[in-house]
Protein backbone atom coordinates (compact mmCIF):
# COMPACT_ATOMS: atom_id res chain seq x y z
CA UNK A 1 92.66 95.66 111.70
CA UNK A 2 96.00 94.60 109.57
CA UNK A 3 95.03 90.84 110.01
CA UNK A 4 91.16 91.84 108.19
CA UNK A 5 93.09 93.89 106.06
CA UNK A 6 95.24 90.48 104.66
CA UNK A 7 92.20 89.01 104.43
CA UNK A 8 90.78 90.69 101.68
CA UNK A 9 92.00 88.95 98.61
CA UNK A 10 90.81 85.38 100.28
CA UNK A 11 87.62 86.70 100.77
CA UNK A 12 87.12 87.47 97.09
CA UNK A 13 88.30 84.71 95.79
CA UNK A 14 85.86 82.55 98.10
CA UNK A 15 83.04 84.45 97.28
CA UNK A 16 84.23 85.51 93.46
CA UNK A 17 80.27 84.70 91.99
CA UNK A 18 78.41 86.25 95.20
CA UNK A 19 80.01 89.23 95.10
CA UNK A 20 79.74 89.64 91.08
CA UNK A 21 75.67 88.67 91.74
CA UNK A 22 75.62 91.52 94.36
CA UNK A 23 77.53 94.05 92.45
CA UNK A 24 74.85 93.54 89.54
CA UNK A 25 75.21 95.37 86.54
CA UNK A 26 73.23 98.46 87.05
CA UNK A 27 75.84 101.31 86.50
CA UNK A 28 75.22 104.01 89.22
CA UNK A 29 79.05 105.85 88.44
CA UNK A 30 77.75 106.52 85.47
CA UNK A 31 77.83 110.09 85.63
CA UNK A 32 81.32 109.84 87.28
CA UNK A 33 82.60 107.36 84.70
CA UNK A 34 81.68 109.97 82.08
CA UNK A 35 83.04 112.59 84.05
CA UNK A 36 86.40 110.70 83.89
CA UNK A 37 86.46 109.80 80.62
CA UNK A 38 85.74 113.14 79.39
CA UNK A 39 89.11 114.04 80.39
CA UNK A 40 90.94 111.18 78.23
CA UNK A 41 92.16 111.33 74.79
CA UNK A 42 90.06 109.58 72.26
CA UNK A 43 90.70 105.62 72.72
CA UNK A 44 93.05 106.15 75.78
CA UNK A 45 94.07 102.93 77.09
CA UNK A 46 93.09 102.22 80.65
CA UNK A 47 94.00 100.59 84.02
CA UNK A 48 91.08 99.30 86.19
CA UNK A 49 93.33 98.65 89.08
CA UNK A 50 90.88 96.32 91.45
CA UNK A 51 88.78 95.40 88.44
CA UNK A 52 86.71 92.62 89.96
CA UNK A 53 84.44 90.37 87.81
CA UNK A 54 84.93 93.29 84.76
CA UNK A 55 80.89 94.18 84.87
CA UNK A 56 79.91 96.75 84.59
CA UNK A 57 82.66 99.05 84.52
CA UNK A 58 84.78 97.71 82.41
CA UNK A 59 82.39 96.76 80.30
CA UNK A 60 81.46 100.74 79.81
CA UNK A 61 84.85 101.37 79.06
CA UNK A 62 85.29 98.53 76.41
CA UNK A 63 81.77 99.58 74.52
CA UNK A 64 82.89 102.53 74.71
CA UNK A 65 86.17 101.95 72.62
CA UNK A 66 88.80 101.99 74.98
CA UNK A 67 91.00 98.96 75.50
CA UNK A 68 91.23 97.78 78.77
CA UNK A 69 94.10 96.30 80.86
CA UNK A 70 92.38 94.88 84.84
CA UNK A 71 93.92 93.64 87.84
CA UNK A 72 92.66 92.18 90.08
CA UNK A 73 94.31 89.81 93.23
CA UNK A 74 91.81 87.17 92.80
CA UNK A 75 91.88 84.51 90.28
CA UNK A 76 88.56 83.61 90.22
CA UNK A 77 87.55 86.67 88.85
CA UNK A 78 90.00 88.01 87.03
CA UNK A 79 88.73 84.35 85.52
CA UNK A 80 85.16 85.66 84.90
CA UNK A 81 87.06 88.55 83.07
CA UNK A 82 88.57 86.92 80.89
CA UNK A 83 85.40 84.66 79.95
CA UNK A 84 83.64 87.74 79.12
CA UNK A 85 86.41 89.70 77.48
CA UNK A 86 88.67 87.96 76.24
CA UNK A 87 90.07 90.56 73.56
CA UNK A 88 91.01 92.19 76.68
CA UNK A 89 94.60 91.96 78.84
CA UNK A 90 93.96 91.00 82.49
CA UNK A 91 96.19 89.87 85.17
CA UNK A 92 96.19 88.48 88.52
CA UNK A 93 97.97 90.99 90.71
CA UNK A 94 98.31 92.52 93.79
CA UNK A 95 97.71 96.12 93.21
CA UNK A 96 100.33 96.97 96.10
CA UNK A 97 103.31 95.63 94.11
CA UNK A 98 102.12 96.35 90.45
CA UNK A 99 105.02 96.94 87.95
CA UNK A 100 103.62 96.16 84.13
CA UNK A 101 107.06 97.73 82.74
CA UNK A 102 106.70 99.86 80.13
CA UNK A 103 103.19 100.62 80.00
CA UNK A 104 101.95 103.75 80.67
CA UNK A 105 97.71 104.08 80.56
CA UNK A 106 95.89 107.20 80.02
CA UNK A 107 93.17 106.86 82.59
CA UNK A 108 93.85 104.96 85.96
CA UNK A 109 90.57 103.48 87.64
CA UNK A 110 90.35 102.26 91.76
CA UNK A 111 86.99 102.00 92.00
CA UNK A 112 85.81 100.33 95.30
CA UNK A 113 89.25 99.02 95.46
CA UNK A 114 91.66 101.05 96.99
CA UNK A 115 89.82 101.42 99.76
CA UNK A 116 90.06 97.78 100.93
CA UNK A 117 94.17 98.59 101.55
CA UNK A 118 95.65 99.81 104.83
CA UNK A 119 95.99 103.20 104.94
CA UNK A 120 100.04 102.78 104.92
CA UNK A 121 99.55 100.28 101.98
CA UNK A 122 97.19 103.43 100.42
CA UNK A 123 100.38 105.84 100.68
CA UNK A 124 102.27 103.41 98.84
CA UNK A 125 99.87 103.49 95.64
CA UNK A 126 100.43 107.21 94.57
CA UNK A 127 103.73 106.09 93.32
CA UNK A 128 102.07 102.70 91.73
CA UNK A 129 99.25 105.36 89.57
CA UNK A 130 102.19 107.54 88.77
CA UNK A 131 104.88 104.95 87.26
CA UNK A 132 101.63 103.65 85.04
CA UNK A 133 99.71 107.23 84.04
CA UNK A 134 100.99 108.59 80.49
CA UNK A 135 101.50 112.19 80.12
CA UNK A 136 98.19 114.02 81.10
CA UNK A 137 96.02 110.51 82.17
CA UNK A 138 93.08 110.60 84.31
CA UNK A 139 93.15 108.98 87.75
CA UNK A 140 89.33 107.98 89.73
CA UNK A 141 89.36 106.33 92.77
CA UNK A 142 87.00 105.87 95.48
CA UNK A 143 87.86 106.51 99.19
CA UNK A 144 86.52 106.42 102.61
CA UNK A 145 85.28 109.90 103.74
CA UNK A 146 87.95 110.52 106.65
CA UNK A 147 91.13 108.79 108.12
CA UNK A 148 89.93 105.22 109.52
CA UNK A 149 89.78 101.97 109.47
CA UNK A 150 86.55 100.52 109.31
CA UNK A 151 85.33 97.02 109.34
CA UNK A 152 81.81 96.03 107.05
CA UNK A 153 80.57 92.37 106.26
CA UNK A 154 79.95 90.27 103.19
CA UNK A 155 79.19 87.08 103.01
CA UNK A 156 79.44 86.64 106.83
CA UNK A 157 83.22 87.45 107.21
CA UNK A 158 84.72 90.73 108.16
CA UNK A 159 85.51 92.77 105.37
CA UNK A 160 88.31 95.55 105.26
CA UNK A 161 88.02 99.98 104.67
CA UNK A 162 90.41 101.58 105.21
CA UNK A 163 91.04 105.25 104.49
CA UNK A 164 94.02 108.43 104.86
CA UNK A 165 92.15 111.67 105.56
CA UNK A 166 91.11 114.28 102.45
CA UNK A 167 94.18 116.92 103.26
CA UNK A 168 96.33 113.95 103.15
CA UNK A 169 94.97 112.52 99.56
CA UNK A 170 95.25 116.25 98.57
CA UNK A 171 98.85 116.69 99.42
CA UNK A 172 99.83 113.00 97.95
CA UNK A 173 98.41 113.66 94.91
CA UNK A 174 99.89 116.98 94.40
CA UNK A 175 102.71 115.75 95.35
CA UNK A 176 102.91 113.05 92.67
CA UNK A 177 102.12 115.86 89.81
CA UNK A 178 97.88 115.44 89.85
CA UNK A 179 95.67 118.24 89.95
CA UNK A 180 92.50 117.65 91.72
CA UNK A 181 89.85 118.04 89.29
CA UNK A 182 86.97 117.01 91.17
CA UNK A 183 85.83 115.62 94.93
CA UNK A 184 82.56 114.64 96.14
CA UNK A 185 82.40 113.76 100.08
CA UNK A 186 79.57 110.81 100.32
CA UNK A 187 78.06 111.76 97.06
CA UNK A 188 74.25 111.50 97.52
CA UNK A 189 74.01 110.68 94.04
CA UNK A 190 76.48 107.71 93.80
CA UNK A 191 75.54 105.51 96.90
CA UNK A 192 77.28 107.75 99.21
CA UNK A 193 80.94 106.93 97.66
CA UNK A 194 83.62 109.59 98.21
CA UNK A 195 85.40 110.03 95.03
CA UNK A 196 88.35 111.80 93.42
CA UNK A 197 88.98 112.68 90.43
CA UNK A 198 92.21 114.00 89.01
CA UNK A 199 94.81 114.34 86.24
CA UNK A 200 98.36 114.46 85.75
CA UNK A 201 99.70 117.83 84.95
């Protein structure tokens, strides 16, 4: 599973324009997005940590008036970002090890993203959205619906889920000062993602 796991940021980068075809930009989170946005101050800055090819999520948040700061671990599209939006700050990181020093955002985004990390890797993040959430931010992410490791496909190569168990998200987030605001196990209405939603007390 670990050696999939490393294999994730290759993958992307080989197959940068299929997967930005296949995401398409029909936004289904829609009613999530809003959901998280509704908590942020007006024109909060955010982090779209995983931010892919920038469409169509990021794209909500920037015609929506909030500037926008992505990473992503693949070049080639944090490259397509940066074509599109170029008034906007992206960088090519690995979300494991991110450290932009002295900025604090206030709303955090993993979106389909977090999920592709171990779930050791996963424990490590609540101390990544913490050092980079302002007083009060919003944090969405998307996980798996119980502890695992699971292994999907794209573009014929094995791609990488894993996930810690809801009690343990629970507890980590509490424990790194965010309240649970809302949870949805396989939400019918979102192409069965299982998504959190909190905010930094």
């Amino acid at each position: 599973m670990s050696e999939h796991a490393a294999q994730i940021t290759g993958l992307y980068q080989r197959h940068a324009l299929a997967f930005d075809k296949a995401r398409g930009k029909s936004l289904f989170e829609r009613l999530w997005l809003e959901r998280f946005r509704a908590l942020l101050a007006p024109g909060a800055t955010i982090l779209d940590i995983g931010c892919g090819s920038g469409e169509p999520i990021a794209r909500h948040f920037i015609e929506a008036g909030h500037a926008v700061t992505g990473i992503d671990a693949s070049p080639a599209l944090i490259g397509l970002c940066r074509e599109r939006f170029p008034a906007q700050d992206w960088h090519v990181a690995d979300m494991r090890g991110l450290a932009l020093l002295g900025r604090r955002f206030g709303g955090l985004i993993a979106w389909d993203s977090f999920f592709h990390l171990t779930p050791e890797d996963q424990r490590g993040m609540f101390a990544v959205f913490t050092g980079h959430a302002a007083p009060g931010a919003a944090l969405i992410f998307t996980s798996g619906p119980a502890e695992g490791e699971a292994i999907g496909n794209f573009e014929g190569e094995p791609l990488y889920h894993g996930s810690l168990g809801p009690d343990e998200y629970r507890m980590r987030l509490a424990a790194s000062e965010f309240e649970v605001v809302a949870h949805v196990t396989e939400d019918p209405d979102c192409g069965g993602r299982t998504i959190w939603l909190a905010k930094l007390r």
